[in-house]
Protein backbone atom coordinates (compact mmCIF):
# COMPACT_ATOMS: atom_id res chain seq x y z
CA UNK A 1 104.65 117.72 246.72
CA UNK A 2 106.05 114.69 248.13
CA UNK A 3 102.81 114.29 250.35
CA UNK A 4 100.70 114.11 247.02
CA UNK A 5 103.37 111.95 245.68
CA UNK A 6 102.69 109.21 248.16
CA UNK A 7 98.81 109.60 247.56
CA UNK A 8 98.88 109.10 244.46
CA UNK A 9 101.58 105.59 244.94
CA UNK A 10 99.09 104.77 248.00
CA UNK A 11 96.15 105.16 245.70
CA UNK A 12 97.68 102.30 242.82
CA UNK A 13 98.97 100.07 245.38
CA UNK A 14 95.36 99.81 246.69
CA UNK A 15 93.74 99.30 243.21
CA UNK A 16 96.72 96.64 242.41
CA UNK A 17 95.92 94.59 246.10
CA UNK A 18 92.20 94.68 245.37
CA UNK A 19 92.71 93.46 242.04
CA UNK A 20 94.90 91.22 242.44
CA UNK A 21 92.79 90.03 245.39
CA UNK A 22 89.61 89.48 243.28
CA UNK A 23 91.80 87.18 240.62
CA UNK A 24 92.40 84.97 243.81
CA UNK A 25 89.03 84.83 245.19
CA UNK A 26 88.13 82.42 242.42
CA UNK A 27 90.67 79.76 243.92
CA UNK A 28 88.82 80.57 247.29
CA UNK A 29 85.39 79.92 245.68
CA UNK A 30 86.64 76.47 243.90
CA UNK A 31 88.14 75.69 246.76
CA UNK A 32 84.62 75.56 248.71
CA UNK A 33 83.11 74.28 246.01
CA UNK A 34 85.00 71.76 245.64
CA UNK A 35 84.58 71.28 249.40
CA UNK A 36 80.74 71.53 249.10
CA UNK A 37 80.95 68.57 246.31
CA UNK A 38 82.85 66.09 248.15
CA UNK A 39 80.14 64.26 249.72
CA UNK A 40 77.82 63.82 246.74
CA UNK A 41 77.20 60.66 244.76
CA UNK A 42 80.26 59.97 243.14
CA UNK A 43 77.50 59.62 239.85
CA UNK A 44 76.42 63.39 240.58
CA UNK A 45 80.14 64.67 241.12
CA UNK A 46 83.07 64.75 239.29
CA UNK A 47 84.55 66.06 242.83
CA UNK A 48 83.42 62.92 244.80
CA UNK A 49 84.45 60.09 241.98
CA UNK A 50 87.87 61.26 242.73
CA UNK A 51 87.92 61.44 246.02
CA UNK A 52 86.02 58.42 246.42
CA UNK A 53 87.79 56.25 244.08
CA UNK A 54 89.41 53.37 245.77
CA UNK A 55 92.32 52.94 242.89
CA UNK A 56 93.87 56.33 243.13
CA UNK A 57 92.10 58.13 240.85
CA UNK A 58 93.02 61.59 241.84
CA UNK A 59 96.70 60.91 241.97
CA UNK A 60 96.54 59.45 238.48
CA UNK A 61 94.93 62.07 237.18
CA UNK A 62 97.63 64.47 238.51
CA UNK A 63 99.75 62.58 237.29
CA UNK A 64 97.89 63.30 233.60
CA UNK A 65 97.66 66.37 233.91
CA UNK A 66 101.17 67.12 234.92
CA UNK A 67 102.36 65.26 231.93
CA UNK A 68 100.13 67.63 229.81
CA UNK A 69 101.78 70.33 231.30
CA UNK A 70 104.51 69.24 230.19
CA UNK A 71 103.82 68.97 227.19
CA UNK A 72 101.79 72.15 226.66
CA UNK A 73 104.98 73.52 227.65
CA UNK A 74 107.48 71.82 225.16
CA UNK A 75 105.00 72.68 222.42
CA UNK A 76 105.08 76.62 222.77
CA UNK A 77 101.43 76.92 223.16
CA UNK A 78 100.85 79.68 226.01
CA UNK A 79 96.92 79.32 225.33
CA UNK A 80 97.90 75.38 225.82
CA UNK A 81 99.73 75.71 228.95
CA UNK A 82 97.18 78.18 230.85
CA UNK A 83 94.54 75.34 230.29
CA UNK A 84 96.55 72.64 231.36
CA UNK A 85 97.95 74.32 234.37
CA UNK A 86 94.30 75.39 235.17
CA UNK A 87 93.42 71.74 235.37
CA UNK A 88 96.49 70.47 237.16
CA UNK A 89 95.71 73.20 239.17
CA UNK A 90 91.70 72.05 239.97
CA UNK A 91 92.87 68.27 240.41
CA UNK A 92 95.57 69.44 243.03
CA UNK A 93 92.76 71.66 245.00
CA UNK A 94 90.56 68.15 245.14
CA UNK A 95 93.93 66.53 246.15
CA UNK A 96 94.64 69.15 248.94
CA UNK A 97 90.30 68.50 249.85
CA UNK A 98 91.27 65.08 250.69
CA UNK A 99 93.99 65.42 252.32
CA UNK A 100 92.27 68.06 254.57
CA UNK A 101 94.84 70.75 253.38
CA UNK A 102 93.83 74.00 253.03
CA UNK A 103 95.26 77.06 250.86
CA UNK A 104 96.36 78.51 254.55
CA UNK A 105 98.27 75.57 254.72
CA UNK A 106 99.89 76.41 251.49
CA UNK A 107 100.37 79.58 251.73
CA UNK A 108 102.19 79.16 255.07
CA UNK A 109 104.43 77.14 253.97
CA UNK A 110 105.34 79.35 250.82
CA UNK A 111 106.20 82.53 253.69
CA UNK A 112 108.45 79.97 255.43
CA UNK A 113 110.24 79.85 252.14
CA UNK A 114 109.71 83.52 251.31
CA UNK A 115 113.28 85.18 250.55
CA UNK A 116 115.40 82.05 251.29
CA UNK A 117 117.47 80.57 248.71
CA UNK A 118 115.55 78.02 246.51
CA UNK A 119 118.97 75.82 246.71
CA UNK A 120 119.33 76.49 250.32
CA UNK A 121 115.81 75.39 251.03
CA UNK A 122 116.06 72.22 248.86
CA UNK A 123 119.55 71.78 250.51
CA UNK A 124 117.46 71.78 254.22
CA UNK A 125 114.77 69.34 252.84
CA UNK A 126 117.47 67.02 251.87
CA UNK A 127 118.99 67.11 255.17
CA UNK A 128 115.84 66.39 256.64
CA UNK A 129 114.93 63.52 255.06
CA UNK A 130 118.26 61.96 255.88
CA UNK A 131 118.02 62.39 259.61
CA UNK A 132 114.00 60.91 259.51
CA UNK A 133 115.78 58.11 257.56
């Protein structure tokens, strides 16, 4: 019984990790193309103006979209908030694109953090900065 048990908790955990790995395959694929669009015209890319802007373009423009966040957030608006996160979201992929960060990079760094403290790890970063100071 317990054998059949554990097939059948085997069975959903596989179905959850595949579909919960198909929801993030569409960062994945933005990701590249946002990679792919990088070098084009800055007239023939949305991608490329930011990146290629010589005022900061893309970091005023997360700066934006941040503040829409925000404000999707104060007004109550779920529908509101998934759009504007979705765009922060995009704008921070180009970011990471010209910064040469990849979601690896990311990702690492959010295991580092995995199942410490979120005070104790702000606490650390703290003490860091004052010792590079």
């Amino acid at each position: 019984m317990l054998y059949i048990i554990h097939k059948k908790i085997s069975r959903i955990h596989k179905k959850l990790d595949t579909n919960n790995s198909k929801k993030f395959n569409v960062v994945e694929r933005l990701a590249l193309k946002i990679k792919s669009n990088k070098d084009l015209k800055p007239t023939d890319s949305y991608v490329s103006k930011l990146i290629n802007a010589d005022d900061d373009l893309i970091l005023k423009k997360i700066g934006e979209e941040a503040v829409e966040v925000i404000l999707a957030a104060k007004s109550g608006s779920k529908k509101n908030l998934i759009h504007e996160s979705a765009d922060l979201f995009f704008h921070i992929l180009v970011l990471f694109q010209d910064y040469d960060i990849t979601l690896e990079d990311v990702c690492q760094e959010l295991e580092k953090r995995e199942g410490k403290s979120g005070i104790d790890e702000k606490n650390s970063r703290t003490q860091l900065k004052k010792q590079n100071v």
